[in-house]
PDB file of N, CA and C in Angstrom:
ATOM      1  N   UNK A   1     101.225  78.907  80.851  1.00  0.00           N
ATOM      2  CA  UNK A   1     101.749  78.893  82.197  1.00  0.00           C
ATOM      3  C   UNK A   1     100.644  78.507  83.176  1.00  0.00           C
ATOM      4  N   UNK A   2     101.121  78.181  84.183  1.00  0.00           N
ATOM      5  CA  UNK A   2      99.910  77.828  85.134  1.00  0.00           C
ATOM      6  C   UNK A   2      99.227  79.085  86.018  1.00  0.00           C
ATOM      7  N   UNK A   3      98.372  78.870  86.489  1.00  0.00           N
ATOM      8  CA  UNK A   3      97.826  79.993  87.064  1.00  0.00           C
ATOM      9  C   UNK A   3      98.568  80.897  88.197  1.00  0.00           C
ATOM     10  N   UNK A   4      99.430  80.413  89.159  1.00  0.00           N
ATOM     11  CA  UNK A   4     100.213  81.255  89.457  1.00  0.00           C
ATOM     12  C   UNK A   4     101.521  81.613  88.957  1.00  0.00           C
ATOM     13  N   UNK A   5     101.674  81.091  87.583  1.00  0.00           N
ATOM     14  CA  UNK A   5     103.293  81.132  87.718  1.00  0.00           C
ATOM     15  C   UNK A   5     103.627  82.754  86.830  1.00  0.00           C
ATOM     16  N   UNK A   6     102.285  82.849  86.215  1.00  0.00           N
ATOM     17  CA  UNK A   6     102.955  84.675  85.439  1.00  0.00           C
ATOM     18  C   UNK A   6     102.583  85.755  87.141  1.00  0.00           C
ATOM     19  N   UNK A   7     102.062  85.949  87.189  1.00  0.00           N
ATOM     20  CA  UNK A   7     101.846  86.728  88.850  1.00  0.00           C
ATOM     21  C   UNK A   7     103.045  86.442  89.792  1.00  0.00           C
ATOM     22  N   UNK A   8     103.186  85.129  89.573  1.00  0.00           N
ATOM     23  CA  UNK A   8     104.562  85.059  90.575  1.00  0.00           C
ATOM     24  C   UNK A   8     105.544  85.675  90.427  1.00  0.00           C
ATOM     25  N   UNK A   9     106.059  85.645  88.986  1.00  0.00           N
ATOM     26  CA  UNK A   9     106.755  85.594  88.300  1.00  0.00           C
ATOM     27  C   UNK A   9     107.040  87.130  88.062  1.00  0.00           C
ATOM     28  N   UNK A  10     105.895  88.179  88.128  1.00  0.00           N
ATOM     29  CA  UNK A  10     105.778  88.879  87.646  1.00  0.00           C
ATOM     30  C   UNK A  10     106.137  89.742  89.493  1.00  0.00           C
ATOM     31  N   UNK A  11     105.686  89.324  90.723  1.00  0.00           N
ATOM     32  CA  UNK A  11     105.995  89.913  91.727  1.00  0.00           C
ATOM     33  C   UNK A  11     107.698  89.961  92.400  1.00  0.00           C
ATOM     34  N   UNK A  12     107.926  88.307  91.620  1.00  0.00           N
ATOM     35  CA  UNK A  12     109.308  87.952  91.933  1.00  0.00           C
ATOM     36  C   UNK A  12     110.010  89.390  91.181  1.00  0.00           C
ATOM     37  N   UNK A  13     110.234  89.423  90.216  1.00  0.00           N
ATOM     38  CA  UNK A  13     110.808  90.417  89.400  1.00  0.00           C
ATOM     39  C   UNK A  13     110.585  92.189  90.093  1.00  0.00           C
ATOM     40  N   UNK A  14     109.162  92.240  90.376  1.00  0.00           N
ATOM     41  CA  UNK A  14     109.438  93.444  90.335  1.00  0.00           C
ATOM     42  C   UNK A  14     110.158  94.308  91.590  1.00  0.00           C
ATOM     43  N   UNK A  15     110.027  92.713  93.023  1.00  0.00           N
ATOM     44  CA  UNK A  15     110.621  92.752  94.052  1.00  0.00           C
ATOM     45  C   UNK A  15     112.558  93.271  93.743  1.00  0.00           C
ATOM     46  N   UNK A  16     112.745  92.044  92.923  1.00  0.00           N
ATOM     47  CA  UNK A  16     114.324  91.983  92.354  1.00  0.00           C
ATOM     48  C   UNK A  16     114.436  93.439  91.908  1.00  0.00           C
ATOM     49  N   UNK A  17     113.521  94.202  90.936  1.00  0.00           N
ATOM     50  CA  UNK A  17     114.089  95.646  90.330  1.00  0.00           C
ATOM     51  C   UNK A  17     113.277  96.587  90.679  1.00  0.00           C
ATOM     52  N   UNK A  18     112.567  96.599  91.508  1.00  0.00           N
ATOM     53  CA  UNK A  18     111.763  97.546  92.165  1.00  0.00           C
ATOM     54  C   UNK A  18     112.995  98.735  92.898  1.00  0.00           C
ATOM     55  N   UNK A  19     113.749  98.437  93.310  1.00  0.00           N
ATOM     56  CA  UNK A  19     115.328  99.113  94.111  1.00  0.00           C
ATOM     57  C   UNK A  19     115.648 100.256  93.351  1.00  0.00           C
ATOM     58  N   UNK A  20     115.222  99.848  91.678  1.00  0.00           N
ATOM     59  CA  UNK A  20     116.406 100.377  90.904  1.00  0.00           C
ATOM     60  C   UNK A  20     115.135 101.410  89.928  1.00  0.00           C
ATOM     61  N   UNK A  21     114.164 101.604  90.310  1.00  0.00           N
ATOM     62  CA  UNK A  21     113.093 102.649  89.682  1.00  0.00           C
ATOM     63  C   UNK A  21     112.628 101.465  88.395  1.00  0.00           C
ATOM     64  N   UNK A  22     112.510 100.119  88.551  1.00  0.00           N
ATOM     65  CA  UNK A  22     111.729  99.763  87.508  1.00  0.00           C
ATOM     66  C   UNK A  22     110.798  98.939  87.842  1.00  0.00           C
ATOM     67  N   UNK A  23     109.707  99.493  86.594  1.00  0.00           N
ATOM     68  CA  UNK A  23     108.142  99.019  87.008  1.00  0.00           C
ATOM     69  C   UNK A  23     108.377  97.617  86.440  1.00  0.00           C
ATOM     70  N   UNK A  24     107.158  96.354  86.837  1.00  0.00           N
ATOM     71  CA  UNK A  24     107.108  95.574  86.581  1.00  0.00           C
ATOM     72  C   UNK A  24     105.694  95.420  86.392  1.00  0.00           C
ATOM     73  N   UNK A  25     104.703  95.487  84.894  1.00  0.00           N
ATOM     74  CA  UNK A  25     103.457  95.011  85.518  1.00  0.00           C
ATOM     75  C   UNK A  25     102.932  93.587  84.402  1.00  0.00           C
ATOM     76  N   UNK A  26     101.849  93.103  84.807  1.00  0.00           N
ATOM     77  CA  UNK A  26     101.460  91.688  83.958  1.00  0.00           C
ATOM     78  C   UNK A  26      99.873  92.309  83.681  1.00  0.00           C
ATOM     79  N   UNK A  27     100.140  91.622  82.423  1.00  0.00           N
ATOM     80  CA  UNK A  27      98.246  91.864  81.463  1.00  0.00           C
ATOM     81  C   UNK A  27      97.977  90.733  81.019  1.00  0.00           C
ATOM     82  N   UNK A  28      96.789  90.943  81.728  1.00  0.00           N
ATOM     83  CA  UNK A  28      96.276  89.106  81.500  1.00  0.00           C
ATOM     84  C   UNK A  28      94.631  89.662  80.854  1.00  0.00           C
ATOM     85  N   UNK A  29      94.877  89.669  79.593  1.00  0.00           N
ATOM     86  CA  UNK A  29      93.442  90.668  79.000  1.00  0.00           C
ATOM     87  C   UNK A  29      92.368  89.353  79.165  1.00  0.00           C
ATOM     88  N   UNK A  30      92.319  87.965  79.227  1.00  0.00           N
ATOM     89  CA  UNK A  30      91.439  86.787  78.663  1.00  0.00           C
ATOM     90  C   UNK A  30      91.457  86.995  77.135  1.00  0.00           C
ATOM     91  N   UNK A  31      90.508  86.437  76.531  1.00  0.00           N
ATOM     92  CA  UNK A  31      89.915  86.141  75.215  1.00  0.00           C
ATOM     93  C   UNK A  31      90.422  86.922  74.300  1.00  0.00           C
ATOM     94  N   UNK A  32      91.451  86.898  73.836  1.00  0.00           N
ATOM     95  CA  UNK A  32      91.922  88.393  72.777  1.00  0.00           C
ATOM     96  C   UNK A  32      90.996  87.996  71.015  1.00  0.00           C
ATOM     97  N   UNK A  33      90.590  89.230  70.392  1.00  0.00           N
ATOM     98  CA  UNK A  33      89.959  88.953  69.336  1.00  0.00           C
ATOM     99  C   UNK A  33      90.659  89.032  68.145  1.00  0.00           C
ATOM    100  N   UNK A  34      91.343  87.632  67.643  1.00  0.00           N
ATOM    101  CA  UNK A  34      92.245  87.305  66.675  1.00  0.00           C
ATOM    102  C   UNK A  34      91.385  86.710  65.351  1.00  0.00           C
ATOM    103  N   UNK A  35      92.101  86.575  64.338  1.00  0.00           N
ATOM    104  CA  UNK A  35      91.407  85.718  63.400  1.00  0.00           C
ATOM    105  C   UNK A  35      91.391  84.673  63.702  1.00  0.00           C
ATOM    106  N   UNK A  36      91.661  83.562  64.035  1.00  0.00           N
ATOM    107  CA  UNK A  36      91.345  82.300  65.098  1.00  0.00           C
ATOM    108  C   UNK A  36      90.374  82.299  65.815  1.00  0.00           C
ATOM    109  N   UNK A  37      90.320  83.661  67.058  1.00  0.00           N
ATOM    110  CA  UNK A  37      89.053  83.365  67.865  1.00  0.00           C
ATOM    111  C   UNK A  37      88.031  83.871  67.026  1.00  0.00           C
ATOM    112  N   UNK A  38      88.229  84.856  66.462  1.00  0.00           N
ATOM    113  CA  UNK A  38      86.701  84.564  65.526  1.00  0.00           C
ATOM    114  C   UNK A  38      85.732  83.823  64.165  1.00  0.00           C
ATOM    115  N   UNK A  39      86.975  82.636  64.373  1.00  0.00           N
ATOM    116  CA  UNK A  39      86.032  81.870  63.710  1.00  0.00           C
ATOM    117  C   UNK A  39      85.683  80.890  64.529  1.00  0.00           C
ATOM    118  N   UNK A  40      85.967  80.864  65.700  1.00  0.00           N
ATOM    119  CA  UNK A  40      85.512  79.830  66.951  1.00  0.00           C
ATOM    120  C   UNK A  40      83.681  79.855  66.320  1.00  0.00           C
ATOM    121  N   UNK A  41      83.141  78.609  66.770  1.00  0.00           N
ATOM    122  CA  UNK A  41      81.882  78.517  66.846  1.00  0.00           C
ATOM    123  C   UNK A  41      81.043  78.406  68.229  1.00  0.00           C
ATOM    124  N   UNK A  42      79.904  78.439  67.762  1.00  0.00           N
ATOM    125  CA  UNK A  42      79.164  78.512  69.547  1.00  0.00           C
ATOM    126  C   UNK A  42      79.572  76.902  70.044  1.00  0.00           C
ATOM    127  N   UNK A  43      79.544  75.701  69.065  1.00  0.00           N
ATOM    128  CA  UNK A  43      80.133  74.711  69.506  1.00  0.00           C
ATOM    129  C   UNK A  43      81.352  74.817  70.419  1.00  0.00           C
ATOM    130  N   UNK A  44      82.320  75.625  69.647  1.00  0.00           N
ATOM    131  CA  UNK A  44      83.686  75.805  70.493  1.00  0.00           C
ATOM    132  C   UNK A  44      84.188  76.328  71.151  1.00  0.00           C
ATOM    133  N   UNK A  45      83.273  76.853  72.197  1.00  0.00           N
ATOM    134  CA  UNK A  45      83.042  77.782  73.335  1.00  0.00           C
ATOM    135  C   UNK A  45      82.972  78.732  73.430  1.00  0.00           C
ATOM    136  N   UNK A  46      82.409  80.304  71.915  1.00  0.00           N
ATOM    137  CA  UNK A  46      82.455  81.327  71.922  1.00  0.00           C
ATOM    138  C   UNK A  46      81.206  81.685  72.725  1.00  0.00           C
ATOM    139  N   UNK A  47      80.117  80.920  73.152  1.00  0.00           N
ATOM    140  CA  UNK A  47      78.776  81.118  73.743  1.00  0.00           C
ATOM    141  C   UNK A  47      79.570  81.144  75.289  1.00  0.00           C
ATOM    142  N   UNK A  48      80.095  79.902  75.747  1.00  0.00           N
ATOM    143  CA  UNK A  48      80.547  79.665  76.842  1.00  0.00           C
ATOM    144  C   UNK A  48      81.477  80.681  77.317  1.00  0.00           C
ATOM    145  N   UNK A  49      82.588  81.151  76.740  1.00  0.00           N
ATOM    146  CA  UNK A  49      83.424  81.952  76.919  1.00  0.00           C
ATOM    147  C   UNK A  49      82.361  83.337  77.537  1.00  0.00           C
ATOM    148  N   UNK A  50      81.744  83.917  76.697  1.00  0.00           N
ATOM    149  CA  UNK A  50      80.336  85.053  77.194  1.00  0.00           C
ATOM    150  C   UNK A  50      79.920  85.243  78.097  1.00  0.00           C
ATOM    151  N   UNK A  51      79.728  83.904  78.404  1.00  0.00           N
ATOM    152  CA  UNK A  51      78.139  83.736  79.305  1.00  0.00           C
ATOM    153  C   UNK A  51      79.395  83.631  80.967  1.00  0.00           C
ATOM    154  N   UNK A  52      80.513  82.809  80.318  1.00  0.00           N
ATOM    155  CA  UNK A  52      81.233  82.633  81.935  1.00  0.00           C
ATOM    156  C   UNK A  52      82.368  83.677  82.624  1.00  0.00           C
ATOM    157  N   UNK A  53      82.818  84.303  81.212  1.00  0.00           N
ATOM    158  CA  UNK A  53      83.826  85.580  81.705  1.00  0.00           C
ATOM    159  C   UNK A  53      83.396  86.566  82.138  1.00  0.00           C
ATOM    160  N   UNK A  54      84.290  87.204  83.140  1.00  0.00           N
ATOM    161  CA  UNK A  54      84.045  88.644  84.247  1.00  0.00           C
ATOM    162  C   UNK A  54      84.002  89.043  82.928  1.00  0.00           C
ATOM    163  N   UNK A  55      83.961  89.634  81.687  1.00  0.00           N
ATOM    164  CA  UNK A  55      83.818  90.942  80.834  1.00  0.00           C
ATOM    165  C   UNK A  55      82.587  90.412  79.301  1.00  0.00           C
ATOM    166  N   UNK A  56      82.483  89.453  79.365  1.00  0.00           N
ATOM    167  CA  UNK A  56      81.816  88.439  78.413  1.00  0.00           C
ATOM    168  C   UNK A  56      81.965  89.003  76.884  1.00  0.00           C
ATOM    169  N   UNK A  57      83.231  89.869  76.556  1.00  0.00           N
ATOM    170  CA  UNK A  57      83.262  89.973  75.714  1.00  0.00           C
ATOM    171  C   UNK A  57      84.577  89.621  75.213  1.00  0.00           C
ATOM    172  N   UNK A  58      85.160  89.742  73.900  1.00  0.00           N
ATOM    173  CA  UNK A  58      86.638  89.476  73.380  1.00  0.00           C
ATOM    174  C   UNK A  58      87.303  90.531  73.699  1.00  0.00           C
ATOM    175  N   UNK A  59      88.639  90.582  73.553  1.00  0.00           N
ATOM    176  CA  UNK A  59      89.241  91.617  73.943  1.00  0.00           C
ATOM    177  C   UNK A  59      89.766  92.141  72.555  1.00  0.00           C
ATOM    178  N   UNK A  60      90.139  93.613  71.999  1.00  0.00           N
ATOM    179  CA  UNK A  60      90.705  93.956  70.473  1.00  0.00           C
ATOM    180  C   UNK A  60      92.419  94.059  71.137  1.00  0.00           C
ATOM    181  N   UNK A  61      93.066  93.834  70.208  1.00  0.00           N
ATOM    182  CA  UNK A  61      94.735  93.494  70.358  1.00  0.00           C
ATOM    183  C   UNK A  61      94.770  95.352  70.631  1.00  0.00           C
ATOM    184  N   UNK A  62      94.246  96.229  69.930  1.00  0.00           N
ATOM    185  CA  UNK A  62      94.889  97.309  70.053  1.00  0.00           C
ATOM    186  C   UNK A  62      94.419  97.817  71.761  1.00  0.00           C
ATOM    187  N   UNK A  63      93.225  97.133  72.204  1.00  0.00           N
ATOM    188  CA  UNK A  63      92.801  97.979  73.609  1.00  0.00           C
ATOM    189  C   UNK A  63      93.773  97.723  74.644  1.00  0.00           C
ATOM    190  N   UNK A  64      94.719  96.091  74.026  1.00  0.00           N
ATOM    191  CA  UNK A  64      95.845  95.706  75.947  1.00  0.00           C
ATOM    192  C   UNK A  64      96.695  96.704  75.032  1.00  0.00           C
ATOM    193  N   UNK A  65      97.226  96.794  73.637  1.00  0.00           N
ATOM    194  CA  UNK A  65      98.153  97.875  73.370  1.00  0.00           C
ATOM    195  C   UNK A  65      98.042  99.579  73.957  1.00  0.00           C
ATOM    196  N   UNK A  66      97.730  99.789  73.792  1.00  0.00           N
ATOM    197  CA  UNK A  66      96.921 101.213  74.166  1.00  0.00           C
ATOM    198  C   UNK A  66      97.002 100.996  75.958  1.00  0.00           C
ATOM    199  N   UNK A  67      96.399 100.196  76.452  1.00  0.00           N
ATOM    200  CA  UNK A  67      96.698  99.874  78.480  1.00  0.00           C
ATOM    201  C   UNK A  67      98.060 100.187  78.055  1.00  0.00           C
ATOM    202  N   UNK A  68      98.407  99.002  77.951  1.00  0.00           N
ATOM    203  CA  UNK A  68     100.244  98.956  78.070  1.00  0.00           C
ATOM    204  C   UNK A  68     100.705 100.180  77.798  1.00  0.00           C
ATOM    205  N   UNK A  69     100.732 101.041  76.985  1.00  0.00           N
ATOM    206  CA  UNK A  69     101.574 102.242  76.830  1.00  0.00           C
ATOM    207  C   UNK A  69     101.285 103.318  77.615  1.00  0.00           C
ATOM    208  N   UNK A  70      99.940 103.367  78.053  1.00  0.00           N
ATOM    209  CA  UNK A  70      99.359 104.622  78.529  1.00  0.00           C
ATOM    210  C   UNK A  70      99.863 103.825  80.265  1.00  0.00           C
ATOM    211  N   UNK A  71     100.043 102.847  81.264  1.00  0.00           N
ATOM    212  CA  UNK A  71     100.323 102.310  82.116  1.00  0.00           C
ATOM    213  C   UNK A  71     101.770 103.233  82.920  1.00  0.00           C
TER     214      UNK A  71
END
């Protein structure tokens, strides 16, 4: 999606069911740490990814699981 369209998307909605007691929220973790991204090489931007992201690290699938439920 493009950069505004999950946020939009995600305010549009919660405007629409906000009335009715329901939450609406969006997780945008960056870099999640899959078997894919870790076989990325420093060639293929695992250095770059580091050095340029607000958290410079990968994210583990269970830490946005664990946000999300506890949210």
């Amino acid at each position: 999606m493009m950069a505004m369209a999950s946020p939009g998307m995600t305010k549009s909605l919660s405007k629409e069911v906000g009335g009715r007691n329901i939450r609406v929220n969006l997780v945008c973790p960056g870099l999640i740490a899959t078997p894919m991204t870790q076989r990325m090489n420093q060639a293929q931007g695992r250095q770059h990814y580091r050095h340029n992201h607000m958290t410079g690290w990968m994210i583990l699938i269970e830490s946005i699981a664990l946000a999300c439920v506890q949210t």
